[in-house]
C-alpha atoms as a PDB file:
ATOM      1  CA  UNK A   1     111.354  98.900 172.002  1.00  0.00           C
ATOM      2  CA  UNK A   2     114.232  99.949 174.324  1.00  0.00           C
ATOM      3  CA  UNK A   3     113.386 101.174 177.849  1.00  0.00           C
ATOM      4  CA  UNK A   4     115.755 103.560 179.367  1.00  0.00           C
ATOM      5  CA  UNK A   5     115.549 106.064 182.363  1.00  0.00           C
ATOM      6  CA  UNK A   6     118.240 109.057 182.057  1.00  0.00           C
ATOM      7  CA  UNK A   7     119.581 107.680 179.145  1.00  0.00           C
ATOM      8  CA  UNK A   8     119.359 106.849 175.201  1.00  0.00           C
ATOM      9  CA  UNK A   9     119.933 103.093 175.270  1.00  0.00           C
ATOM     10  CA  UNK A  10     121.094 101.911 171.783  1.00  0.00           C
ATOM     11  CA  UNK A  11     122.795  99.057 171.227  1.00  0.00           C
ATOM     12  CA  UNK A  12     125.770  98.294 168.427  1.00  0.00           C
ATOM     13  CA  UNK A  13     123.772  97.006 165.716  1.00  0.00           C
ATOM     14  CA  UNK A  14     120.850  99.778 165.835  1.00  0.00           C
ATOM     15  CA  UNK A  15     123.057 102.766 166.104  1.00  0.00           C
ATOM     16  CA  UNK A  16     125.210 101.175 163.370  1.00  0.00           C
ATOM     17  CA  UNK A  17     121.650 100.929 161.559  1.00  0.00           C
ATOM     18  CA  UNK A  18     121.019 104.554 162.265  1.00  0.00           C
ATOM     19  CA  UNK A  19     124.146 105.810 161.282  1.00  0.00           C
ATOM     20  CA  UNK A  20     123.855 104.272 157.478  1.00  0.00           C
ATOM     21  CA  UNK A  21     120.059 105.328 157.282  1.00  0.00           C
ATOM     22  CA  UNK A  22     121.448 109.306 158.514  1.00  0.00           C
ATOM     23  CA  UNK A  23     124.413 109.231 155.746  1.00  0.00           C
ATOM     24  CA  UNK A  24     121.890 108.009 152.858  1.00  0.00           C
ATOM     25  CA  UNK A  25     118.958 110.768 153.830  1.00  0.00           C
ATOM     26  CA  UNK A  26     121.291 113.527 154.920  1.00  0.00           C
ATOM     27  CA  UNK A  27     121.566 114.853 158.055  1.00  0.00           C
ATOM     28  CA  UNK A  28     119.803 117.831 157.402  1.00  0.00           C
ATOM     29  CA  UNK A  29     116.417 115.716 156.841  1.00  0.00           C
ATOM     30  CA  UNK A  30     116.718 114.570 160.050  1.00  0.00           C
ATOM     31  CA  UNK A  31     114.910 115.496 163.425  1.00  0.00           C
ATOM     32  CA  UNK A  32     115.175 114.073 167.139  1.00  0.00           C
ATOM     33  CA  UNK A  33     112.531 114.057 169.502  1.00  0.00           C
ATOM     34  CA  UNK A  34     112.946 113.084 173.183  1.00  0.00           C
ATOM     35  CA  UNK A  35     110.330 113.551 175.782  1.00  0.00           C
ATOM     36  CA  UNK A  36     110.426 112.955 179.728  1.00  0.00           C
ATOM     37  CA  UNK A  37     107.149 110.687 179.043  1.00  0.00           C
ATOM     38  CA  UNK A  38     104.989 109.743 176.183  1.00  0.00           C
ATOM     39  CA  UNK A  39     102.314 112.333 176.082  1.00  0.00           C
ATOM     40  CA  UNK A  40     100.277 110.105 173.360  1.00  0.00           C
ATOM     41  CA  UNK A  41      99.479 107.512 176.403  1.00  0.00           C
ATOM     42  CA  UNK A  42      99.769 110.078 179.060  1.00  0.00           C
ATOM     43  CA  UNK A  43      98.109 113.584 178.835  1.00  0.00           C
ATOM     44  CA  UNK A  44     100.084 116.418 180.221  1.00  0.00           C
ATOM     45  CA  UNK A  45      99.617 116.954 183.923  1.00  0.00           C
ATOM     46  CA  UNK A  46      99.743 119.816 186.637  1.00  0.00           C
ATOM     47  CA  UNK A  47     103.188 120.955 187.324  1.00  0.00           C
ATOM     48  CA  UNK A  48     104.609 121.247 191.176  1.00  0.00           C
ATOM     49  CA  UNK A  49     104.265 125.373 191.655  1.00  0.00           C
ATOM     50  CA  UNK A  50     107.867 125.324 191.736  1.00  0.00           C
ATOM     51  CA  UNK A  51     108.070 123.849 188.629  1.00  0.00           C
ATOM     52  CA  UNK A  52     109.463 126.364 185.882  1.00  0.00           C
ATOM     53  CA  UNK A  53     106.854 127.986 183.694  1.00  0.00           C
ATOM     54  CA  UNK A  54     108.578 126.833 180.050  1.00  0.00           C
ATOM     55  CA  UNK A  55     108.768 123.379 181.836  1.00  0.00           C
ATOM     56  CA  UNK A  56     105.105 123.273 180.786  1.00  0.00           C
ATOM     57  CA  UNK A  57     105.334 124.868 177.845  1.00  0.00           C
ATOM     58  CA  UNK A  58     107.826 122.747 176.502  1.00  0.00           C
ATOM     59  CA  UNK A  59     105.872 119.575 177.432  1.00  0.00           C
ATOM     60  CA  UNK A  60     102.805 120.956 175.360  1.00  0.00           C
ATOM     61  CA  UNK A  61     105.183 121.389 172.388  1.00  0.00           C
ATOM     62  CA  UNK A  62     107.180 117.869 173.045  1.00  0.00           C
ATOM     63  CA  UNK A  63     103.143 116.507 173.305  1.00  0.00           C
ATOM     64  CA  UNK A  64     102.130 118.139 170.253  1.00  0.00           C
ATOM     65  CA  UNK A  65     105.147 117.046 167.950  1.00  0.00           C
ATOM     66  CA  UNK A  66     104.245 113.060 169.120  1.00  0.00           C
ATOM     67  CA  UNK A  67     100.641 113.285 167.894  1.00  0.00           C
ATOM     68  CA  UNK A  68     102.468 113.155 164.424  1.00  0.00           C
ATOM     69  CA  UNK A  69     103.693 109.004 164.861  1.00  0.00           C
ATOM     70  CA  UNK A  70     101.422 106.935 165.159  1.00  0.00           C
ATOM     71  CA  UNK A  71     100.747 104.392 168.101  1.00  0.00           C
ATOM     72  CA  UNK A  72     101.463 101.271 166.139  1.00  0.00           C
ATOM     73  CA  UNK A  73      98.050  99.527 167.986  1.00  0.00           C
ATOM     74  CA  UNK A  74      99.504 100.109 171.280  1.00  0.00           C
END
C-alpha cells in the first residue's frame, strides 16, 4: 500500500483507476475515510488534556467506521 504522512499519495495510474471506477458507480455511492492512524492495529489512546474533546470523539467514530474492512491477514 502507499505510505504517506500529511498527505494522500496517489500516483497517475491509481487515481486514473479511481477516477473510472467513481464515474461507473456514481459518485453518490461513494464514501472516503481518512484517519490520523489505523485504529484496527492500534486501539485509541489517552488524549494530551489539551487535546480538544471532539478530537476523541471523532477518533472513536473514524475507529468504529474501520472495523467495517477487513485486515486482509495483516
Amino acid at each position: 500500500g502507499v505510505l504517506s504522512t500529511g498527505c494522500l499519495a496517489v500516483g497517475d495510474n491509481a487515481i486514473e483507476e479511481l477516477f473510472v471506477l467513481a464515474a461507473e458507480i456514481g459518485s453518490e455511492r461513494i464514501s472516503v475515510l481518512i484517519s490520523p492512524k489505523d485504529f484496527r492495529y492500534r486501539p485509541l489512546e489517552p488524549l494530551s488534556p489539551e487535546t480538544p474533546p471532539w478530537v476523541f470523539e471523532l477518533h472513536q467514530q473514524i475507529a468504529a467506521n474501520l472495523e467495517r474492512f477487513p485486515l486482509g491477514g495483516r
